[in-house]
ModelCIF file with pLDDT and N, C-alpha, C, O atoms, coordinates in Angstrom:
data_MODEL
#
_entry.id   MODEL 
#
_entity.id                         1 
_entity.type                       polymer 
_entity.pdbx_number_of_molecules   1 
#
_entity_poly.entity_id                      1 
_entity_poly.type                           'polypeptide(L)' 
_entity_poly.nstd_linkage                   no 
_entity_poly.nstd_monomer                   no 
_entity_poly.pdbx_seq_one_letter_code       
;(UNK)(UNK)(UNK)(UNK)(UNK)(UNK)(UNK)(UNK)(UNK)(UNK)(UNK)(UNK)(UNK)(UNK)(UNK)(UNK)
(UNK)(UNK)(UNK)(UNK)(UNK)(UNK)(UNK)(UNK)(UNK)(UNK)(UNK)(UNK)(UNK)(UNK)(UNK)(UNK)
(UNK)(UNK)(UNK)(UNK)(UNK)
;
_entity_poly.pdbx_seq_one_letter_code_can   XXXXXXXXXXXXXXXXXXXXXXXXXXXXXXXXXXXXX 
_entity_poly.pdbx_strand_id                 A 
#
loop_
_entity_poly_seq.entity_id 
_entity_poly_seq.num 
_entity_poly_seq.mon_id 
_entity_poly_seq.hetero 
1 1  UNK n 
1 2  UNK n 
1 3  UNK n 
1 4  UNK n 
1 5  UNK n 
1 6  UNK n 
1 7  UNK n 
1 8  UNK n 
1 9  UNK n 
1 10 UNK n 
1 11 UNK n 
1 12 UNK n 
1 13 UNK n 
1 14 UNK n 
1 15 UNK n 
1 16 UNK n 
1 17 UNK n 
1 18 UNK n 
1 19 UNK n 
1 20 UNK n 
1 21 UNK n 
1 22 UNK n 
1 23 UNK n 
1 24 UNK n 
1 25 UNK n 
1 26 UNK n 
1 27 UNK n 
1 28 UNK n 
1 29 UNK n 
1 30 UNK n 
1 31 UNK n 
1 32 UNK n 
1 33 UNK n 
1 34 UNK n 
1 35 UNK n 
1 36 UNK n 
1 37 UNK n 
#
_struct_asym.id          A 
_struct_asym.entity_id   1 
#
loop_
_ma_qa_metric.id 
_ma_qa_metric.mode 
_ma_qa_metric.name 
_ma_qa_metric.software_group_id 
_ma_qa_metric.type 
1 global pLDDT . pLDDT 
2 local  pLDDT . pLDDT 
#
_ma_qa_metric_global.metric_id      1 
_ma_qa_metric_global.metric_value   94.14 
_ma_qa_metric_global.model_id       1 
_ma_qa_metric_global.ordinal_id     1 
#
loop_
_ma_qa_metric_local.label_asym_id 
_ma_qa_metric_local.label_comp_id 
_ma_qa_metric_local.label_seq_id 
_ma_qa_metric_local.metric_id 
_ma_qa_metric_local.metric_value 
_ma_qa_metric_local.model_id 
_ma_qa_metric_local.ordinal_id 
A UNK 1  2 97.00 1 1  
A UNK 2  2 97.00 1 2  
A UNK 3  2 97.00 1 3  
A UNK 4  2 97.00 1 4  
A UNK 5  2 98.00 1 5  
A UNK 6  2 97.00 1 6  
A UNK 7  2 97.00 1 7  
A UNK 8  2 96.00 1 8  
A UNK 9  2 96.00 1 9  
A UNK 10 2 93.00 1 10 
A UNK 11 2 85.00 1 11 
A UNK 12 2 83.00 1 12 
A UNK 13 2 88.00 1 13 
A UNK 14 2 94.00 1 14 
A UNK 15 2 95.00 1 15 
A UNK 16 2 96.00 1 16 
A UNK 17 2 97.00 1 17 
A UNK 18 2 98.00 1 18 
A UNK 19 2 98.00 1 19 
A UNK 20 2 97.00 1 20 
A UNK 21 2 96.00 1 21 
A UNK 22 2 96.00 1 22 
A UNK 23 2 95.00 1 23 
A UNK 24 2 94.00 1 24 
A UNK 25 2 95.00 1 25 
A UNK 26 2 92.00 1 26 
A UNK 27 2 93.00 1 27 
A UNK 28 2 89.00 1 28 
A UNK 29 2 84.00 1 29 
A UNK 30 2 89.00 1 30 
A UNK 31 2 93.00 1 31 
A UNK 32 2 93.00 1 32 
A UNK 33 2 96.00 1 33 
A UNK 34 2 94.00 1 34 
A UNK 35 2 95.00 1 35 
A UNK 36 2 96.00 1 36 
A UNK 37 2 97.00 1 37 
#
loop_
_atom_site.group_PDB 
_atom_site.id 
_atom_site.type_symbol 
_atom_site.label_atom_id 
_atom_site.label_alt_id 
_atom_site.label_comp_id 
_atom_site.label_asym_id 
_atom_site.label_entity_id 
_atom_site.label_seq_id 
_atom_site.pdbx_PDB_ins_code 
_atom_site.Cartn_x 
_atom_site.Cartn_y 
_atom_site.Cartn_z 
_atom_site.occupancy 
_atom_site.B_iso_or_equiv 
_atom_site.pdbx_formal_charge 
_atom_site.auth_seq_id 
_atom_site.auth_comp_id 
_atom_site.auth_asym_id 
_atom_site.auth_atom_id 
_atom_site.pdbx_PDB_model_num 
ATOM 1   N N  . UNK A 1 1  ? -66.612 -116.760 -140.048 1.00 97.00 ? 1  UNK A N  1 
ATOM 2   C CA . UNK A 1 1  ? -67.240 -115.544 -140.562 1.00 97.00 ? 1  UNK A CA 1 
ATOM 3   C C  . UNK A 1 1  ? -67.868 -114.811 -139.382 1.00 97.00 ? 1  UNK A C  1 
ATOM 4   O O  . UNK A 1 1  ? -68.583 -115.441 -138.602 1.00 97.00 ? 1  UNK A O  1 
ATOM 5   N N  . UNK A 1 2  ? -67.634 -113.500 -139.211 1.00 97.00 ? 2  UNK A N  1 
ATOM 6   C CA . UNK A 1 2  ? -68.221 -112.973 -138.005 1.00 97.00 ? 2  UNK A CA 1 
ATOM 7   C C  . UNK A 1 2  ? -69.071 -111.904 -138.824 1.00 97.00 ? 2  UNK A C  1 
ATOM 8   O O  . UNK A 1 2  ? -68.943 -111.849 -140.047 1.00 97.00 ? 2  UNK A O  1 
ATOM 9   N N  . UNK A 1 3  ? -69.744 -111.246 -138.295 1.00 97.00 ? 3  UNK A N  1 
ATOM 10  C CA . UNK A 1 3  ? -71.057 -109.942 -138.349 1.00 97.00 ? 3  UNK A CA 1 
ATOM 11  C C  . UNK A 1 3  ? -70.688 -109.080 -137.599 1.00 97.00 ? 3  UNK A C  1 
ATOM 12  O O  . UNK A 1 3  ? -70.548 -109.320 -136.400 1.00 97.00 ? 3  UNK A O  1 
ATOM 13  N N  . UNK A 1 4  ? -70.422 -107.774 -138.172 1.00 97.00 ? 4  UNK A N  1 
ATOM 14  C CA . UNK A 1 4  ? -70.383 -106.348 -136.665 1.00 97.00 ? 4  UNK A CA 1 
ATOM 15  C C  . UNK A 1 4  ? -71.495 -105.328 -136.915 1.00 97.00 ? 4  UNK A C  1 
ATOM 16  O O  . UNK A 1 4  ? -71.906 -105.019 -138.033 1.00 97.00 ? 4  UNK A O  1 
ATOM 17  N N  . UNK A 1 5  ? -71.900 -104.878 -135.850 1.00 98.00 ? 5  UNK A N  1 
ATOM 18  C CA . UNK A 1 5  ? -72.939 -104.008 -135.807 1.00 98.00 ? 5  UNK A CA 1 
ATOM 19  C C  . UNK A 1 5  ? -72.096 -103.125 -134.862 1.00 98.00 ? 5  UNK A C  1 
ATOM 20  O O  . UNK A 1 5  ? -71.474 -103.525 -133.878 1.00 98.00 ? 5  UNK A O  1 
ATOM 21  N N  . UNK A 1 6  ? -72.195 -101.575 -135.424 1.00 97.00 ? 6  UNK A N  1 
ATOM 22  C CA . UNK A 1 6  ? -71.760 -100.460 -134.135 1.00 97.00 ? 6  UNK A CA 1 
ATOM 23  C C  . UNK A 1 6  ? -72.525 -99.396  -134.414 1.00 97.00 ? 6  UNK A C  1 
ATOM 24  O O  . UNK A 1 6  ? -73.328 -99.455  -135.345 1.00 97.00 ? 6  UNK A O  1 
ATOM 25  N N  . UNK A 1 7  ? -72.379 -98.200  -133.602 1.00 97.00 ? 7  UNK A N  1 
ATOM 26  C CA . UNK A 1 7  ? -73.701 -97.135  -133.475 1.00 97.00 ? 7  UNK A CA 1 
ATOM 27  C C  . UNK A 1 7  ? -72.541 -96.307  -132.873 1.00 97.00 ? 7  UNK A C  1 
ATOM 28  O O  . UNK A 1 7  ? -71.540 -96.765  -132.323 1.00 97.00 ? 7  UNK A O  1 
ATOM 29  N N  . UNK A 1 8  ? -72.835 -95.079  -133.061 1.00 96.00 ? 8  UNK A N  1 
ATOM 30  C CA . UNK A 1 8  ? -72.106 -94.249  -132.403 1.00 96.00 ? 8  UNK A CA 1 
ATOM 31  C C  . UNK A 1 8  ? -73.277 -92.624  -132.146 1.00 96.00 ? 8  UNK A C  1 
ATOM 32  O O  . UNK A 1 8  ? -73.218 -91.784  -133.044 1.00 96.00 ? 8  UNK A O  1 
ATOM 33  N N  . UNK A 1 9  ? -73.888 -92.447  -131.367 1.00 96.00 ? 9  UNK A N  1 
ATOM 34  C CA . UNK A 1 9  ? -75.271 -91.529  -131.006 1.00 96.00 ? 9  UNK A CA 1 
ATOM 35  C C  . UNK A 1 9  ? -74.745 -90.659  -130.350 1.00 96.00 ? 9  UNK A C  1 
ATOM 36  O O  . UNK A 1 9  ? -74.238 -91.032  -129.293 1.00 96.00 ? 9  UNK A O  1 
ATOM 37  N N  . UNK A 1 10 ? -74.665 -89.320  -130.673 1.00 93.00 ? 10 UNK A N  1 
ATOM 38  C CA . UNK A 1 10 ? -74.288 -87.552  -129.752 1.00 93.00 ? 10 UNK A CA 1 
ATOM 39  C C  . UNK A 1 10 ? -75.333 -87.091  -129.740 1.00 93.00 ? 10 UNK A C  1 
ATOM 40  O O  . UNK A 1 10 ? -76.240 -87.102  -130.573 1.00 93.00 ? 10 UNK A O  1 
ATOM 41  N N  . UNK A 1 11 ? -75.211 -86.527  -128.476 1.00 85.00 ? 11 UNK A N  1 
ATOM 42  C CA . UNK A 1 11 ? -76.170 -85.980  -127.356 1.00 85.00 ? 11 UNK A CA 1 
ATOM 43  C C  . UNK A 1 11 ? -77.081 -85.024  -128.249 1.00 85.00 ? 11 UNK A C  1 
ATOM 44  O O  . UNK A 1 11 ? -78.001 -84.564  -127.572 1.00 85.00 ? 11 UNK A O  1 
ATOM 45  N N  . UNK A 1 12 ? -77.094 -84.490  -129.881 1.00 83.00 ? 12 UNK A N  1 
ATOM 46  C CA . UNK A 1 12 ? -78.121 -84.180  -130.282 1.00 83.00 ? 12 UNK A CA 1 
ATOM 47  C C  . UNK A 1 12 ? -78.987 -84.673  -131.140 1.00 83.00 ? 12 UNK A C  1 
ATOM 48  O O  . UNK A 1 12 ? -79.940 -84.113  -131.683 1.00 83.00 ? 12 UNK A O  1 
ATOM 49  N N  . UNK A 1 13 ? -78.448 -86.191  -131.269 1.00 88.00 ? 13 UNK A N  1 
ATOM 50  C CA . UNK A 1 13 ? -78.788 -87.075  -132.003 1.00 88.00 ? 13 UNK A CA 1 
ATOM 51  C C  . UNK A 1 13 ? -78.414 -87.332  -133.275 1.00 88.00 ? 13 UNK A C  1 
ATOM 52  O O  . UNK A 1 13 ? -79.231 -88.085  -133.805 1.00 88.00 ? 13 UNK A O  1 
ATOM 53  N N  . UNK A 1 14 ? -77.516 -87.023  -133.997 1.00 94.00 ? 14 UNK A N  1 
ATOM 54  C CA . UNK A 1 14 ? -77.001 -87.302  -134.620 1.00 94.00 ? 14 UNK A CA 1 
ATOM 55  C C  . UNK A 1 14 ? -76.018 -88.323  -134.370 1.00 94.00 ? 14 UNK A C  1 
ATOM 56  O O  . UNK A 1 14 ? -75.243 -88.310  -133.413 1.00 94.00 ? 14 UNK A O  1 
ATOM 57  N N  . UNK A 1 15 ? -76.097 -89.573  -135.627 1.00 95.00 ? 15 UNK A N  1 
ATOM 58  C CA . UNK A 1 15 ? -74.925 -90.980  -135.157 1.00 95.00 ? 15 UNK A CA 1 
ATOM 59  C C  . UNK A 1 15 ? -74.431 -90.763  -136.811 1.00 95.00 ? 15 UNK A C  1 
ATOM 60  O O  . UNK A 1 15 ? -74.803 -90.208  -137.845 1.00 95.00 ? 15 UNK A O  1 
ATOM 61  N N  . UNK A 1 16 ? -73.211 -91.703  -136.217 1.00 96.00 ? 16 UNK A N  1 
ATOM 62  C CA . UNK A 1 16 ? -72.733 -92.531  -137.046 1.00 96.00 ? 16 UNK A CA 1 
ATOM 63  C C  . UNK A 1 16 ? -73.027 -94.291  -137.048 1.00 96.00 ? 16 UNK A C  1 
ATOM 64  O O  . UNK A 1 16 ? -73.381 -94.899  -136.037 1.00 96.00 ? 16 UNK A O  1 
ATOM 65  N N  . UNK A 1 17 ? -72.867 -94.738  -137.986 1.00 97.00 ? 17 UNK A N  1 
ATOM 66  C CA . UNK A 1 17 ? -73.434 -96.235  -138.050 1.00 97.00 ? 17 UNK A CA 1 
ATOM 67  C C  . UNK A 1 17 ? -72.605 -97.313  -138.831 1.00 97.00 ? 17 UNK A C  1 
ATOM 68  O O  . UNK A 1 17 ? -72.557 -97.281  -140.061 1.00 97.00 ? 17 UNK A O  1 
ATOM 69  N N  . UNK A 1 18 ? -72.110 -98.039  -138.273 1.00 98.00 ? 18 UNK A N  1 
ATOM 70  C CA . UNK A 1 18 ? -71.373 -99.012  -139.249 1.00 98.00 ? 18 UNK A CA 1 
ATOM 71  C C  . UNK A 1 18 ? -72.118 -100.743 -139.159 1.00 98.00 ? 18 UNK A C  1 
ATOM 72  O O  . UNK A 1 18 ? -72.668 -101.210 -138.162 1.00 98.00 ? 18 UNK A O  1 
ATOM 73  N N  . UNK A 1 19 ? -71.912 -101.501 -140.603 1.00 98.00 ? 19 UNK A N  1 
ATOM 74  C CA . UNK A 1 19 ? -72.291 -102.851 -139.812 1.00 98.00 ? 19 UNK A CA 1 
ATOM 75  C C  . UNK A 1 19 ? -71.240 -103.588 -141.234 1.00 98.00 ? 19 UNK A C  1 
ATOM 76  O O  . UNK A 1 19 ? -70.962 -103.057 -142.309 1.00 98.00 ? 19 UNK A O  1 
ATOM 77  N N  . UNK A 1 20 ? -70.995 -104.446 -140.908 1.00 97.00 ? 20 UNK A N  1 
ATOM 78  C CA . UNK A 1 20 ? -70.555 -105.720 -142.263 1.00 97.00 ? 20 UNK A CA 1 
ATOM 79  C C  . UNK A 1 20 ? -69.799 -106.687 -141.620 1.00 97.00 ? 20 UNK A C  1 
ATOM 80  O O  . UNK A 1 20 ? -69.829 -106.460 -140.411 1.00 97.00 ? 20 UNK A O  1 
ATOM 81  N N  . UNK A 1 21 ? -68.987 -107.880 -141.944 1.00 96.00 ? 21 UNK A N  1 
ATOM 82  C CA . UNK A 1 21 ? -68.457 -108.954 -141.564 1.00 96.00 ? 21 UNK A CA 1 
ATOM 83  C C  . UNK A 1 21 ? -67.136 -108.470 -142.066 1.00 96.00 ? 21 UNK A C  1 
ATOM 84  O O  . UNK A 1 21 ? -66.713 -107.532 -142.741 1.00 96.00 ? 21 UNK A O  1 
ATOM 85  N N  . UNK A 1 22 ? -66.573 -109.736 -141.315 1.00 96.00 ? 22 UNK A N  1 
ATOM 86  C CA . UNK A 1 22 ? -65.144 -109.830 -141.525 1.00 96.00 ? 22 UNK A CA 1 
ATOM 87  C C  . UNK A 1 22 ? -65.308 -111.992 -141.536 1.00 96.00 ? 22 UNK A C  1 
ATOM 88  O O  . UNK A 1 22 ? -66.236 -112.759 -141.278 1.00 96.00 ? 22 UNK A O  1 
ATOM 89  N N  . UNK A 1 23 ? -63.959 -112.172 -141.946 1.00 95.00 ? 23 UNK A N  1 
ATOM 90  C CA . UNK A 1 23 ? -63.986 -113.469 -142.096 1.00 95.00 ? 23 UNK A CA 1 
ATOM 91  C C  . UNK A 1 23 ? -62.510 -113.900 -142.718 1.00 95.00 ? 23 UNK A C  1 
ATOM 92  O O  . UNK A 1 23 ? -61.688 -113.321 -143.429 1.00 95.00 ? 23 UNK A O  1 
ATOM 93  N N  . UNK A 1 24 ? -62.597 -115.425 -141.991 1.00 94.00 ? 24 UNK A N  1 
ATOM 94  C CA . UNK A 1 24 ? -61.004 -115.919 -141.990 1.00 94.00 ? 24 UNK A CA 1 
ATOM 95  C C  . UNK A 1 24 ? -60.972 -117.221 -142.810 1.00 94.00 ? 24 UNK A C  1 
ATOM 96  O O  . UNK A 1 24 ? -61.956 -117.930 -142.596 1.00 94.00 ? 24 UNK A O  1 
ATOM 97  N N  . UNK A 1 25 ? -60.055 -117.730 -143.727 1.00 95.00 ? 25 UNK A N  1 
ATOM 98  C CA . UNK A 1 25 ? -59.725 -118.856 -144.478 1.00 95.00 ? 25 UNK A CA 1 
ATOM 99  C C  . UNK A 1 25 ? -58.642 -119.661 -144.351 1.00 95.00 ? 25 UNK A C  1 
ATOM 100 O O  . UNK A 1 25 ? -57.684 -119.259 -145.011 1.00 95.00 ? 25 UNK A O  1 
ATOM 101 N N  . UNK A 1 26 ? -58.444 -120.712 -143.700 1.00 92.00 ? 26 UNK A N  1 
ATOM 102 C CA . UNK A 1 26 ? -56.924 -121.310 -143.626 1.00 92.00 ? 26 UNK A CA 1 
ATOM 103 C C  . UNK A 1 26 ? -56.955 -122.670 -144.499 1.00 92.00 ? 26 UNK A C  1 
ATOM 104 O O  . UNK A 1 26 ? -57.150 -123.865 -144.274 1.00 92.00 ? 26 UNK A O  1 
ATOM 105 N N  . UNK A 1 27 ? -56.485 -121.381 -146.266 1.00 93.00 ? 27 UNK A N  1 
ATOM 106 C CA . UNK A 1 27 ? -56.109 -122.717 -147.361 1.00 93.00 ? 27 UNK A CA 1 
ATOM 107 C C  . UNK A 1 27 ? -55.667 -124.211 -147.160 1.00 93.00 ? 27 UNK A C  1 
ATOM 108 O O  . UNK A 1 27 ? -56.131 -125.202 -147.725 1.00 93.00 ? 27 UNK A O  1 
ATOM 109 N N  . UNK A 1 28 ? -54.471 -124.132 -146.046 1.00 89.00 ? 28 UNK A N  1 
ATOM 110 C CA . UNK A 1 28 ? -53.775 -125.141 -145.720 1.00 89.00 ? 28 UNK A CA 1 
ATOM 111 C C  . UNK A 1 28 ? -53.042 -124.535 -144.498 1.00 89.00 ? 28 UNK A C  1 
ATOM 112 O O  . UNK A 1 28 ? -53.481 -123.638 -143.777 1.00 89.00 ? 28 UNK A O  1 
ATOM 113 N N  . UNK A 1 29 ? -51.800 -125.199 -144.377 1.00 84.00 ? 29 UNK A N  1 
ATOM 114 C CA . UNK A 1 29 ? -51.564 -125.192 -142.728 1.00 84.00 ? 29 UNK A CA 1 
ATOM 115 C C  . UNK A 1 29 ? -50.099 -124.166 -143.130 1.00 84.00 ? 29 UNK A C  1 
ATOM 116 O O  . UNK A 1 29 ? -49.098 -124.122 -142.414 1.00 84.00 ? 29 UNK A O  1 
ATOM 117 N N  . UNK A 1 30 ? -50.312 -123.245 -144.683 1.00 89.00 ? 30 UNK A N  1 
ATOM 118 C CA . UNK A 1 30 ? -49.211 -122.355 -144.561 1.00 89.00 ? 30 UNK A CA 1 
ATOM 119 C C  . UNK A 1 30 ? -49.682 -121.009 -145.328 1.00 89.00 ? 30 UNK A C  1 
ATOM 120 O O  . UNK A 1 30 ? -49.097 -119.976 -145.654 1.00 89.00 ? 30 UNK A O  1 
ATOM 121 N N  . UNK A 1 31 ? -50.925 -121.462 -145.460 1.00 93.00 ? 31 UNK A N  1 
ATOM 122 C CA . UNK A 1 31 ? -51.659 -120.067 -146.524 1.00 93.00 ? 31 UNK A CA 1 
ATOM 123 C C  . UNK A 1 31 ? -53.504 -119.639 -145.679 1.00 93.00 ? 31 UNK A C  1 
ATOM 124 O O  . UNK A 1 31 ? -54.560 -120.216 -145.421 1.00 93.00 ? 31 UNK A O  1 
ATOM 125 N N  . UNK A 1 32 ? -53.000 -118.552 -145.579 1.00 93.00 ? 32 UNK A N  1 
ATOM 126 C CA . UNK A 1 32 ? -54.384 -118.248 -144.778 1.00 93.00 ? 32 UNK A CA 1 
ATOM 127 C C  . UNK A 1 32 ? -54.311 -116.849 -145.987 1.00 93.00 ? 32 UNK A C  1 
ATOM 128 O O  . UNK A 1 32 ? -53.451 -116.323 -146.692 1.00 93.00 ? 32 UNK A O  1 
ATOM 129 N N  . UNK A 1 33 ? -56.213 -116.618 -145.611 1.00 96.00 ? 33 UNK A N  1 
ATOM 130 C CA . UNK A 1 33 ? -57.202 -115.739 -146.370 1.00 96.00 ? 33 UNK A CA 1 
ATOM 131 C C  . UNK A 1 33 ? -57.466 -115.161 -145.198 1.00 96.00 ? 33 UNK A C  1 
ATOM 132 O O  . UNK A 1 33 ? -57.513 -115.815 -144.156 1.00 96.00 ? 33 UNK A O  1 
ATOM 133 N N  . UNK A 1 34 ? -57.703 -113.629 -145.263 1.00 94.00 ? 34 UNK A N  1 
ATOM 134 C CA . UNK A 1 34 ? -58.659 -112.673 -144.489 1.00 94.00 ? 34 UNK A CA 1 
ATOM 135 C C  . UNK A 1 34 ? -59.183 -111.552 -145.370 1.00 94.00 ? 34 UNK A C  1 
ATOM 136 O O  . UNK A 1 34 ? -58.718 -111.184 -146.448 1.00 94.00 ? 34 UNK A O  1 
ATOM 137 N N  . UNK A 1 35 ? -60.578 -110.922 -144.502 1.00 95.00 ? 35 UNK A N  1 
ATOM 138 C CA . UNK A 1 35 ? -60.498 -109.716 -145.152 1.00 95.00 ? 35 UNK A CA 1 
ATOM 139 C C  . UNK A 1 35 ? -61.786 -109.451 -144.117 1.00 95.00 ? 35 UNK A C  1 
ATOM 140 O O  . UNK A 1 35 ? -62.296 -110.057 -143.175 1.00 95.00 ? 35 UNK A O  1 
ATOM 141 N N  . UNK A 1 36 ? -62.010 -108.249 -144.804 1.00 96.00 ? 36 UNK A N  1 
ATOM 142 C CA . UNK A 1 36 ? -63.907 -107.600 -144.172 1.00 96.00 ? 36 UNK A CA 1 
ATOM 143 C C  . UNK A 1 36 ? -63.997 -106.746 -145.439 1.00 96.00 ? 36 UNK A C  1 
ATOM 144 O O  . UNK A 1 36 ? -63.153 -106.414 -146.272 1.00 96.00 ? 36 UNK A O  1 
ATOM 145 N N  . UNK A 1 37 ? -65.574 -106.452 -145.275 1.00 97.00 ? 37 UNK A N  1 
ATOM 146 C CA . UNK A 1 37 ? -66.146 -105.694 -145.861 1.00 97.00 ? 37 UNK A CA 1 
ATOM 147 C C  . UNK A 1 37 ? -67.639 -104.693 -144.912 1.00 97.00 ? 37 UNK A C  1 
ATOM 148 O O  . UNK A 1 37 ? -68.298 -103.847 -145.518 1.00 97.00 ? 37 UNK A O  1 
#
């Protein structure tokens, strides 16, 4: 399971902002899970 944090700040101060996880599942050794939110 990972965590992201990003920022994105213009020179008049106005940002954009993102944050949420992403994360990986390996059912067995022929079925894997992913996703983010």
């Amino acid at each position: 399971l990972a965590g992201i944090l990003s920022t994105r700040e213009w020179s008049t101060g106005v940002t954009t902002q993102l944050a949420g996880f992403d994360g990986q599942v390996d059912l067995d050794d022929v079925n894997q899970v992913r996703g983010h939110f």
